[in-house]
Structure formats: structure tokens, C-alpha cells
C-alpha atoms as a PDB file:
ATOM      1  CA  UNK A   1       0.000   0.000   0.000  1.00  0.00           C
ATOM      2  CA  UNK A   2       1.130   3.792  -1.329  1.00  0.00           C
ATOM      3  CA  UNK A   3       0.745   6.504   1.599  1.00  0.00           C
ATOM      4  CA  UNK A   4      -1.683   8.601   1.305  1.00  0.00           C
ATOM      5  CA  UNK A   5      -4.480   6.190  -0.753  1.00  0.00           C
ATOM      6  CA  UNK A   6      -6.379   5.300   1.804  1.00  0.00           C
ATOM      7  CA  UNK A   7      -7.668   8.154   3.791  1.00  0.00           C
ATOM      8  CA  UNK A   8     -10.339   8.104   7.274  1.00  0.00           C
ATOM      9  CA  UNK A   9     -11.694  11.518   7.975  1.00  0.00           C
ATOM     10  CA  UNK A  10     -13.446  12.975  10.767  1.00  0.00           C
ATOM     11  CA  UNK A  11     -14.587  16.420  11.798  1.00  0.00           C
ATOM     12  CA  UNK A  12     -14.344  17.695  15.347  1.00  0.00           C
ATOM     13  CA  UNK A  13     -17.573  19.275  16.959  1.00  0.00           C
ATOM     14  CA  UNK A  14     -18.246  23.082  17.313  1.00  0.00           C
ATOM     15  CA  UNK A  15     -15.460  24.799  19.355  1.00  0.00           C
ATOM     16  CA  UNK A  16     -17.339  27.819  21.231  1.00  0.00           C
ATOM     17  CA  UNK A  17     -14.693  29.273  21.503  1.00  0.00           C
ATOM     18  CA  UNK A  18     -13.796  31.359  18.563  1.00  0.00           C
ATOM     19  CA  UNK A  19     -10.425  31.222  17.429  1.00  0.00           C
ATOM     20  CA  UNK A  20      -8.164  34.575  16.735  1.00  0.00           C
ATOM     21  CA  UNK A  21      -8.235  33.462  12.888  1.00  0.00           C
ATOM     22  CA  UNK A  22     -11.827  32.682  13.009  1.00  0.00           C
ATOM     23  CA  UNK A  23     -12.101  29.139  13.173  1.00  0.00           C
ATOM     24  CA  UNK A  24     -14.836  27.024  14.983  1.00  0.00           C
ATOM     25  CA  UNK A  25     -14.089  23.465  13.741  1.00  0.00           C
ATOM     26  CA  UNK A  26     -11.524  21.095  13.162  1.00  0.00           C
ATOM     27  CA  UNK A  27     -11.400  18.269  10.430  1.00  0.00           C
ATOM     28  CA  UNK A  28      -8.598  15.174  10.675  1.00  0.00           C
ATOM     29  CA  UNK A  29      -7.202  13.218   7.453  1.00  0.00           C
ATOM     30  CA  UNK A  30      -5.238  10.189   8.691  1.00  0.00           C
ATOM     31  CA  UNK A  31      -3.634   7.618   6.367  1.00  0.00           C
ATOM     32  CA  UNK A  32      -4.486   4.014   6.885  1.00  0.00           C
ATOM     33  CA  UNK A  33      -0.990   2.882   6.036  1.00  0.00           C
ATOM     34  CA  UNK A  34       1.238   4.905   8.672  1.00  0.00           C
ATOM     35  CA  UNK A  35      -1.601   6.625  10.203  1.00  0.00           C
ATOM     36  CA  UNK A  36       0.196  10.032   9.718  1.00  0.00           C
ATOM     37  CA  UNK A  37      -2.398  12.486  10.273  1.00  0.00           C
ATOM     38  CA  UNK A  38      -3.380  15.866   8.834  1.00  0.00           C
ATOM     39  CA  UNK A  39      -5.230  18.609  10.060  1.00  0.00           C
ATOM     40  CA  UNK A  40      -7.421  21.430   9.006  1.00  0.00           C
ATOM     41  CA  UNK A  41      -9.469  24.425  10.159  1.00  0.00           C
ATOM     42  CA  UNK A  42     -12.978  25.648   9.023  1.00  0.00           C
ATOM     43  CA  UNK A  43     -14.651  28.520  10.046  1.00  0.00           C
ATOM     44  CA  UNK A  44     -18.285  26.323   8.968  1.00  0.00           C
ATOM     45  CA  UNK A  45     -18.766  22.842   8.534  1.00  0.00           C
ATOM     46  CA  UNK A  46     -19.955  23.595   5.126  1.00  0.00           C
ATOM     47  CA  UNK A  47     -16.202  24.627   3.988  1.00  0.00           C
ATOM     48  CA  UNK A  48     -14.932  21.018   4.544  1.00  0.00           C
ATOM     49  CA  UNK A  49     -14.969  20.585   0.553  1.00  0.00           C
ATOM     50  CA  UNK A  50     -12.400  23.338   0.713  1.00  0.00           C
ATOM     51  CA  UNK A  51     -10.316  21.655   3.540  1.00  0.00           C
ATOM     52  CA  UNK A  52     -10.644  18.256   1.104  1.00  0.00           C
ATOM     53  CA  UNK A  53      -9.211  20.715  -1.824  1.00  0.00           C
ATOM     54  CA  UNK A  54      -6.237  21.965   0.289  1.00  0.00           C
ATOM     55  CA  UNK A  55      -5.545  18.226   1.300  1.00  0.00           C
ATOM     56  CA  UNK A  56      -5.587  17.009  -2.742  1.00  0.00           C
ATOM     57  CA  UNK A  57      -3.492  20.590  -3.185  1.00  0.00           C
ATOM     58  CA  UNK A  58      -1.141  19.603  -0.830  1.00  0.00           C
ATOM     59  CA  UNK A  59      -0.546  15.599  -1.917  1.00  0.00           C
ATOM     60  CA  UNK A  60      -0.585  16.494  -5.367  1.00  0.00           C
ATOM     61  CA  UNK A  61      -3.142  13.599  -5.769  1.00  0.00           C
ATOM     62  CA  UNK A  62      -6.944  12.465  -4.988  1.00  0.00           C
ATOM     63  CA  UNK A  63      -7.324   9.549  -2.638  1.00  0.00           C
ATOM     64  CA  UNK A  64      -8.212   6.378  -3.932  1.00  0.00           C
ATOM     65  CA  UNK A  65     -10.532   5.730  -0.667  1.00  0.00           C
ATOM     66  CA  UNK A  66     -11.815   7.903   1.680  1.00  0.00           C
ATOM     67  CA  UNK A  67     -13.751   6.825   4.814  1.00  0.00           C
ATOM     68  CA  UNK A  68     -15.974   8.937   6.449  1.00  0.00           C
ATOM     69  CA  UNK A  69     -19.501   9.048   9.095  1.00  0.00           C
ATOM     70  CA  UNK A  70     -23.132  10.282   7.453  1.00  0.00           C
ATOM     71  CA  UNK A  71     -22.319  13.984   8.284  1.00  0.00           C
ATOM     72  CA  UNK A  72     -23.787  16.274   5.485  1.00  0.00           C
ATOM     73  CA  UNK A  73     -20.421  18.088   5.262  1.00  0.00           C
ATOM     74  CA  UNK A  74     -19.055  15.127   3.629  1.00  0.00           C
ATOM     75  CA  UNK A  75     -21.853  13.143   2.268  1.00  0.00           C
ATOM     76  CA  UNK A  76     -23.548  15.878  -0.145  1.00  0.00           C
ATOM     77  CA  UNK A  77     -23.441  16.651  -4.147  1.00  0.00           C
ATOM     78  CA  UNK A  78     -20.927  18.762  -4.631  1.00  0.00           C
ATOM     79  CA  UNK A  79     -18.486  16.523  -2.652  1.00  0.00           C
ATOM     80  CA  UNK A  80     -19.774  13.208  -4.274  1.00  0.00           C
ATOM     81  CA  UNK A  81     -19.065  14.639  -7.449  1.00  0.00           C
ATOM     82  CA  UNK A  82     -15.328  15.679  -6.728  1.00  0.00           C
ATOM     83  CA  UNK A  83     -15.010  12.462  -5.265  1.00  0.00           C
ATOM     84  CA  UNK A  84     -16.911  10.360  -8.457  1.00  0.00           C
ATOM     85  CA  UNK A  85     -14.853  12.653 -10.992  1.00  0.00           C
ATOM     86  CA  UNK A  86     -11.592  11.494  -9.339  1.00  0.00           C
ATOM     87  CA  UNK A  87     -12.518   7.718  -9.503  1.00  0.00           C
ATOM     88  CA  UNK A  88     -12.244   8.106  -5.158  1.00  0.00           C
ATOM     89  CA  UNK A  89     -14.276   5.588  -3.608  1.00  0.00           C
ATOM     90  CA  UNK A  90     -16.286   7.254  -0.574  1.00  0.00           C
ATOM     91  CA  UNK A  91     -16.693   4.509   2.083  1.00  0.00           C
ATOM     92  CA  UNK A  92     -19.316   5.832   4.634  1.00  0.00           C
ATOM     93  CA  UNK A  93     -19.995   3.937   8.434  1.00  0.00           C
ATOM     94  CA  UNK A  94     -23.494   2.864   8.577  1.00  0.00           C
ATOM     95  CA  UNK A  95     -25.638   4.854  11.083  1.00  0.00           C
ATOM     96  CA  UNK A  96     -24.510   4.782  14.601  1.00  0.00           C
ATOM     97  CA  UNK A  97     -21.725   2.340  13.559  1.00  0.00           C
ATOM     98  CA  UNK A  98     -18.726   4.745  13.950  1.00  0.00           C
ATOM     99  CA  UNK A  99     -15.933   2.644  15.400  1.00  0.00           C
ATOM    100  CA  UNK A 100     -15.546   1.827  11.303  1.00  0.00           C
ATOM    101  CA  UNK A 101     -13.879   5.345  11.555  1.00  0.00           C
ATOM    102  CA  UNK A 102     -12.965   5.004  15.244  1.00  0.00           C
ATOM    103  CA  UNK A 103      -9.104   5.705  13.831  1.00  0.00           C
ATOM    104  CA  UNK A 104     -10.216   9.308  13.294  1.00  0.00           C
ATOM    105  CA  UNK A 105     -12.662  10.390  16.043  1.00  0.00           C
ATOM    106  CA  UNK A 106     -10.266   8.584  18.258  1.00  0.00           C
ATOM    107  CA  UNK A 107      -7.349  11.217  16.910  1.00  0.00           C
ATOM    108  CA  UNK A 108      -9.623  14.018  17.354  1.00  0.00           C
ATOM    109  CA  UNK A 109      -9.976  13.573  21.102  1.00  0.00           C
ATOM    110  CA  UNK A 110      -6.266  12.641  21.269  1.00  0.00           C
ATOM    111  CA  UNK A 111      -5.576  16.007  19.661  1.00  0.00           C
ATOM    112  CA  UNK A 112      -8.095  17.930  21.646  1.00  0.00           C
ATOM    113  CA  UNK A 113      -6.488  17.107  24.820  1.00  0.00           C
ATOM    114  CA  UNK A 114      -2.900  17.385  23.624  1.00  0.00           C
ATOM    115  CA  UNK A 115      -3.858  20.812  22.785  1.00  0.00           C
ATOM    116  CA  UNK A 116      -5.893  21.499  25.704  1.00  0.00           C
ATOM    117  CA  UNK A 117      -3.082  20.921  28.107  1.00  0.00           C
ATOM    118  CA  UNK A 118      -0.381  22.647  26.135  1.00  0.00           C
ATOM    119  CA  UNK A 119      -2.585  25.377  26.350  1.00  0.00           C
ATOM    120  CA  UNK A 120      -2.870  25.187  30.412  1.00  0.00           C
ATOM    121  CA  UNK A 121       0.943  24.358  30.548  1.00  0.00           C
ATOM    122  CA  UNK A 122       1.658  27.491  28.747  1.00  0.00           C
ATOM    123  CA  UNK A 123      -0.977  29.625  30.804  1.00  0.00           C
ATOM    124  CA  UNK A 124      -2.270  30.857  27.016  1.00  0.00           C
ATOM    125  CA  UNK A 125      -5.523  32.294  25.990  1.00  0.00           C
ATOM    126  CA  UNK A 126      -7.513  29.989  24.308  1.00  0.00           C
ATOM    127  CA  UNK A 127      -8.340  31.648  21.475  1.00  0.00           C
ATOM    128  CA  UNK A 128      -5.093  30.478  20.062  1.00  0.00           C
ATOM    129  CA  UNK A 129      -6.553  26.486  20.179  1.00  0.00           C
ATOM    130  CA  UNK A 130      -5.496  25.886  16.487  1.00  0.00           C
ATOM    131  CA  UNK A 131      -2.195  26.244  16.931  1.00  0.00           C
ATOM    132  CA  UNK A 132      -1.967  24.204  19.876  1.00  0.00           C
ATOM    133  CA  UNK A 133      -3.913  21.094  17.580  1.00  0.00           C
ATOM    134  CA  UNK A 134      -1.472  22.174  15.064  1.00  0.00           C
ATOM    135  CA  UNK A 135       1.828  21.556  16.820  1.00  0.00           C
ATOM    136  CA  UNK A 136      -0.137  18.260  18.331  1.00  0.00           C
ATOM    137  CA  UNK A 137      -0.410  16.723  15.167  1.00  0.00           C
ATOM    138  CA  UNK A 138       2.870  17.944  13.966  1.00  0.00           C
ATOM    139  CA  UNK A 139       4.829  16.306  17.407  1.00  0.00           C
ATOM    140  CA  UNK A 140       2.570  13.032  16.353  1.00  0.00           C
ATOM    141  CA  UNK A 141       3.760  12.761  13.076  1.00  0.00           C
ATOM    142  CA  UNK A 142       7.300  12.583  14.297  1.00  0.00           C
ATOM    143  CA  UNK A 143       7.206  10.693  17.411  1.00  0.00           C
ATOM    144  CA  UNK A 144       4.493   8.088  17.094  1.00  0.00           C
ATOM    145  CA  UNK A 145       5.262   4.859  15.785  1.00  0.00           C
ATOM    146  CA  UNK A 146       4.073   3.704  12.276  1.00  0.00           C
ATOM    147  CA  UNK A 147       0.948   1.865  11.823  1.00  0.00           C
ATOM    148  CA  UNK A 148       2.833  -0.408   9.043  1.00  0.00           C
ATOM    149  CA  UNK A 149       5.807  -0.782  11.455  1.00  0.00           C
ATOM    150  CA  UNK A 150       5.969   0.045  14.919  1.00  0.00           C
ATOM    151  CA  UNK A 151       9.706  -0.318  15.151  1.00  0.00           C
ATOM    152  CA  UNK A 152      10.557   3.303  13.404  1.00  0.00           C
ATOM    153  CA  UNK A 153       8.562   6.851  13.641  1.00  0.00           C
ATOM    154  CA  UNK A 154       5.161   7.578  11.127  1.00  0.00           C
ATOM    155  CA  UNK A 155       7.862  10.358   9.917  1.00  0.00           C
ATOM    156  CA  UNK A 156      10.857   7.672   9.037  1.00  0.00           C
ATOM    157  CA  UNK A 157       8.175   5.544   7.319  1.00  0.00           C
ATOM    158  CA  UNK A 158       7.004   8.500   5.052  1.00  0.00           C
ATOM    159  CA  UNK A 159      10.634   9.943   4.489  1.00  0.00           C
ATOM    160  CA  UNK A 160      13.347   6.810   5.076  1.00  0.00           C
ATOM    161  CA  UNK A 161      14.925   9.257   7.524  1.00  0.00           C
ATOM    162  CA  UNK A 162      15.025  10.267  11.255  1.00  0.00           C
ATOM    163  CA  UNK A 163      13.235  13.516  12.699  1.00  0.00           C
ATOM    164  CA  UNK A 164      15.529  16.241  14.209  1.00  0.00           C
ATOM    165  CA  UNK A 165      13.401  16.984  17.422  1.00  0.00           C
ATOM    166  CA  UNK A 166      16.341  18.685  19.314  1.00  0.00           C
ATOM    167  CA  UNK A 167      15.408  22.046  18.309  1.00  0.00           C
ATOM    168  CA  UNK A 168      11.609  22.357  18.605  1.00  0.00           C
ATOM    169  CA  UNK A 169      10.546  24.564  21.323  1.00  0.00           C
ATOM    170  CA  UNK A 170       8.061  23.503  24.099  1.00  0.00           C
ATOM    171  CA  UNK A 171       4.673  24.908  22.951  1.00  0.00           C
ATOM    172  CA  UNK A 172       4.116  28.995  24.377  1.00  0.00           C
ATOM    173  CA  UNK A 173       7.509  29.248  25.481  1.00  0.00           C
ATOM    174  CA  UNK A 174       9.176  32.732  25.158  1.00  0.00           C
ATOM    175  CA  UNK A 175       9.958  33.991  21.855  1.00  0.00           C
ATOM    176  CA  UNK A 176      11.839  37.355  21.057  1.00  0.00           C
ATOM    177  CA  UNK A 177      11.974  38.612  17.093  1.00  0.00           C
ATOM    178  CA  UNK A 178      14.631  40.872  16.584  1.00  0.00           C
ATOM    179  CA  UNK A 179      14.269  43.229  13.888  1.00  0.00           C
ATOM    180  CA  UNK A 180      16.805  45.580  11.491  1.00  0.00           C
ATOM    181  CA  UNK A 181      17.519  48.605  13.351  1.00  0.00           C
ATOM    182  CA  UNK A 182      18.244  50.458   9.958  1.00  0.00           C
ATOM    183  CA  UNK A 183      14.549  50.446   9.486  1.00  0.00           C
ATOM    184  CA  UNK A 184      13.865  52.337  12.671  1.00  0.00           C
ATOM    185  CA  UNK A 185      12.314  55.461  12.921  1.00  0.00           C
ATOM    186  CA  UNK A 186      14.361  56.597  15.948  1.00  0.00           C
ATOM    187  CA  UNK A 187      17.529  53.780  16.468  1.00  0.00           C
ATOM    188  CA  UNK A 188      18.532  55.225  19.857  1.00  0.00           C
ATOM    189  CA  UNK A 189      14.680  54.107  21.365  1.00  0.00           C
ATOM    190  CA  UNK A 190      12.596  52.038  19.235  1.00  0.00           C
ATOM    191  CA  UNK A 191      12.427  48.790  20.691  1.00  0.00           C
ATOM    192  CA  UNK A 192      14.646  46.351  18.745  1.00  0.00           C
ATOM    193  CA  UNK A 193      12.361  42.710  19.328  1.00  0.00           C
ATOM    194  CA  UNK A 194       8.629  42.010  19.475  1.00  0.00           C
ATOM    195  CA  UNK A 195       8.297  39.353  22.040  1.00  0.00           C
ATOM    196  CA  UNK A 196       5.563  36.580  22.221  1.00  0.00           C
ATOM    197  CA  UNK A 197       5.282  32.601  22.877  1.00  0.00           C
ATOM    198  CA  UNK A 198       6.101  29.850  20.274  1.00  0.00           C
ATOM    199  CA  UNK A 199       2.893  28.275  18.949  1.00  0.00           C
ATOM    200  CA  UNK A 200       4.333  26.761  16.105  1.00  0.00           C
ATOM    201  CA  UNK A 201       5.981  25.306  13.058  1.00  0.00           C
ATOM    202  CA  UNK A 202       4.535  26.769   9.976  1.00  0.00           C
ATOM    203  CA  UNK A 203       4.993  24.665   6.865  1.00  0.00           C
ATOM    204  CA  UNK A 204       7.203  26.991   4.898  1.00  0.00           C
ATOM    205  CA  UNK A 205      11.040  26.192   5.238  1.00  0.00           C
ATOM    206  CA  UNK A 206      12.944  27.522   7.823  1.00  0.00           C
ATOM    207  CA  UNK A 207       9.539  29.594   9.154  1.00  0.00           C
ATOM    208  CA  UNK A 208       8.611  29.754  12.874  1.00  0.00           C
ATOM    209  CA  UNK A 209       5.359  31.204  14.258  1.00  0.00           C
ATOM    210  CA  UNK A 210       4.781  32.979  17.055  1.00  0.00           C
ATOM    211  CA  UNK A 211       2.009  35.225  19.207  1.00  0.00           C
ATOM    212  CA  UNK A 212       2.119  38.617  20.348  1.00  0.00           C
ATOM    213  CA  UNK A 213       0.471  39.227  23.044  1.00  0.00           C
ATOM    214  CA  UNK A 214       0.868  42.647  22.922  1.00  0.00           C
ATOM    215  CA  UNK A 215      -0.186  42.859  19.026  1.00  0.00           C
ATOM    216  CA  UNK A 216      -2.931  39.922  19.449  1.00  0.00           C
ATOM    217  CA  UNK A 217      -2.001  38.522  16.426  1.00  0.00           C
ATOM    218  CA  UNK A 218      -0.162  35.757  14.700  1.00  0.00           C
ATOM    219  CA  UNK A 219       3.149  36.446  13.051  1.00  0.00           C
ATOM    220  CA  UNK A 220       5.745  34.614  11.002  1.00  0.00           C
ATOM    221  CA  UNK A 221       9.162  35.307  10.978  1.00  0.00           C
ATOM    222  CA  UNK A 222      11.595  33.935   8.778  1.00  0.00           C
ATOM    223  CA  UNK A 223      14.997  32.786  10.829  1.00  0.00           C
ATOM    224  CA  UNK A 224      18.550  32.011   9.707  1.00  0.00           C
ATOM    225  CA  UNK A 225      19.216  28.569   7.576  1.00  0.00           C
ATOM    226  CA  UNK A 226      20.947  26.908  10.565  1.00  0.00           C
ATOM    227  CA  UNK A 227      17.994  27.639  12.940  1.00  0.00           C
ATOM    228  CA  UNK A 228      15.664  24.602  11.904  1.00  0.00           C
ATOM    229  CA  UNK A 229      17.714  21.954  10.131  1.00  0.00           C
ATOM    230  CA  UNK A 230      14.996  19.372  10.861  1.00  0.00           C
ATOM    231  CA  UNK A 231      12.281  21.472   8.886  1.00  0.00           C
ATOM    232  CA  UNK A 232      12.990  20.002   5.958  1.00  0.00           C
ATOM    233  CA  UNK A 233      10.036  17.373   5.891  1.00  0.00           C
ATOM    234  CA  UNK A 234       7.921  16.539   2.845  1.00  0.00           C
ATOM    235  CA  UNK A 235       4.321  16.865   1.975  1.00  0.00           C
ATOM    236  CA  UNK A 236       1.917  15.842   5.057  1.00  0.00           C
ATOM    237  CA  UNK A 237       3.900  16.063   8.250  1.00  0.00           C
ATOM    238  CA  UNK A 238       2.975  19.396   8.317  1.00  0.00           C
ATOM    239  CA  UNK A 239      -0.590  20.737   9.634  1.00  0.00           C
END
């Protein structure tokens, strides 16, 4: 079996509370060979086509199977026909049968309280809960063992090679930015850093995020080549 084939899906219920980019939900892709999982955030159940279309985006290929409950979000025209047009076979659980996708709305409480006590560890509002699933499923993907062999990491089994965990930072620890004092208005008293907590890493190479709590907002900021040498990772081990 070919990673990424043979897909379960799951989406989390309504998270109250509203995130700082907007989201309310949460939807899972896990692959049935390794079990690696993905994650994705919706602002409406209705927009999980769209989180489906960022998943094919980001694999560079449909699923050949995709297993999902009865939820409308998934089982409805518009996503039948993507599905039908891409010769993907949708495999839905019978009613009230859901440990046939107990893979993924097992993950989804794993995830949900991985991120819920980061969040308490790091004494962080929770309007930032996205990131905290984020970096969740991100640790996951490099520490858990394989579903097709438990002796090596889901990353190894994707990638043939080891994760570099030595520089990841524990989740809302304290993060300064430095910026280029040339661009200062006044270089004697402008502050030189923004600080704020880590909350995550982004996809993009070599491209940490972090909060402000003073500008309650997210921000990237791109760091030096030697900061992350284990972000290097291929598609999906990412979030």
C-alpha cells in the first residue's frame, strides 16, 4: 500500500470558543498505512470541501478511498461529485456504527487534549486552540510509531529518515523577534524585538510562528538557515 491512498476523515464538533483566525471546527485526514495524520481548520462545517481541496493541493493527488460518518459536510453533491470525478471511492460507516472510523474520532480527542493541556501548561488564551492542535499533530507525526511498522517513527516511514526533534521549542515558550535597526524610525529608542510565545511550526522552510500578546495577532518570521535543520520534511507532516 502507497501513503496517502487510503484516507479516514473525521470532523471535530463546534469549538465555542472562537479562534483569533476565526475558526470554529476542526477536520482530521489520517492515512491508513502509517496513520500520519493531517489537520485542518474551518470557520463552517460547510467549507470542509475546501479543507478536502487543500488536502488534494497539498498531496498532489486524490485519494483512492476515503472513509468517512453520514455527516452532510461530507456526504452531499458537490463533494460526491469531486469524489466520483476522481474515480475516489467514498466509504461511509453505517448509522450509529462509527468505530468503522474510530481511527479518526479517536485522533480528534487525542488532539483535543494534547492541545488542551499545552494550552494550560503554557498559561495561554484559548483563542489560540489551532495552533496548539497544530503543533499536536505535527509532534505526532514525528514521534508516534508507524501503523505499518511500529519499530521506526510515522515520519521515518514517510521519508526513510530520522526527525531532528532537538530544536523544537516547548509549545508557548518565550519567543523574542529581533528586527533591522536600519529600518527604525528613531535607532537610539525604538524597541529592537517584538516578544511573544512559540505556537508553532509553519509549513514553509525555515519559518517559525509565534504570538504577540501585545499585538494579538499571529506572526511569522523567517529565521537564519541553521535555525531549523529538521524542517525540511515533505508533503503531510505538516498541519
Amino acid at each position: 500500500m502507497t501513503p496517502w491512498t487510503d484516507i479516514y476523515t473525521d470532523l471535530s464538533r463546534k469549538v465555542h470558543t472562537q479562534s483569533i483566525t476565526g475558526s470554529k471546527y476542526f477536520v482530521i485526514f489520517i492515512d491508513t498505512f502509517t496513520e500520519a495524520k493531517h489537520v485542518d481548520f474551518l470557520n463552517s462545517k460547510n467549507h470542509f470541501i475546501h479543507a478536502y481541496n487543500r488536502l488534494v493541493a497539498y498531496l498532489g493527488h486524490h485519494p483512492k478511498v476515503l472513509r468517512s460518518d453520514q455527516g452532510t459536510e461530507i456526504k452531499n453533491a458537490k463533494m460526491t461529485k469531486i469524489l466520483e470525478d476522481n474515480h475516489t471511492n467514498h466509504i461511509v460507516c453505517a448509522k450509529d456504527e462509527h468505530y468503522s472510523i474510530g481511527v479518526a474520532e479517536n485522533a480528534v480527542g487525542v488532539l483535543r487534549s494534547t492541545a488542551k493541556a499545552m494550552l494550560l501548561q503554557a498559561n495561554v488564551p484559548k483563542k489560540i486552540w489551532p495552533f496548539a492542535i497544530s503543533h499536536a499533530c505535527y509532534l505526532s507525526n514525528i514521534v508516534y510509531p508507524s501503523r505499518s511498522d511500529q519499530t521506526i517513527t510515522i515520519f521515518t516511514a514517510l521519508f526513510n529518515k530520522k526527525a531532528d526533534v532537538r530544536r523544537i521549542p516547548p509549545f508557548g515558550s518565550f519567543t523574542c523577534i529581533y528586527h533591522n535597526r536600519r529600518a527604525f524610525k528613531d535607532q537610539s529608542f525604538d524597541l529592537t524585538s517584538t516578544q511573544g510565545i512559540f505556537i508553532r511550526i509553519a509549513r514553509h522552510n525555515k519559518v517559525l510562528g509565534y504570538w504577540s500578546k501585545r499585538l494579538h495577532h499571529k506572526r511569522q518570521h523567517r529565521l537564519q538557515s541553521t535555525s531549523l535543520s529538521f524542517h525540511t520534511a515533505p508533503k503531510c507532516c505538516y498541519t
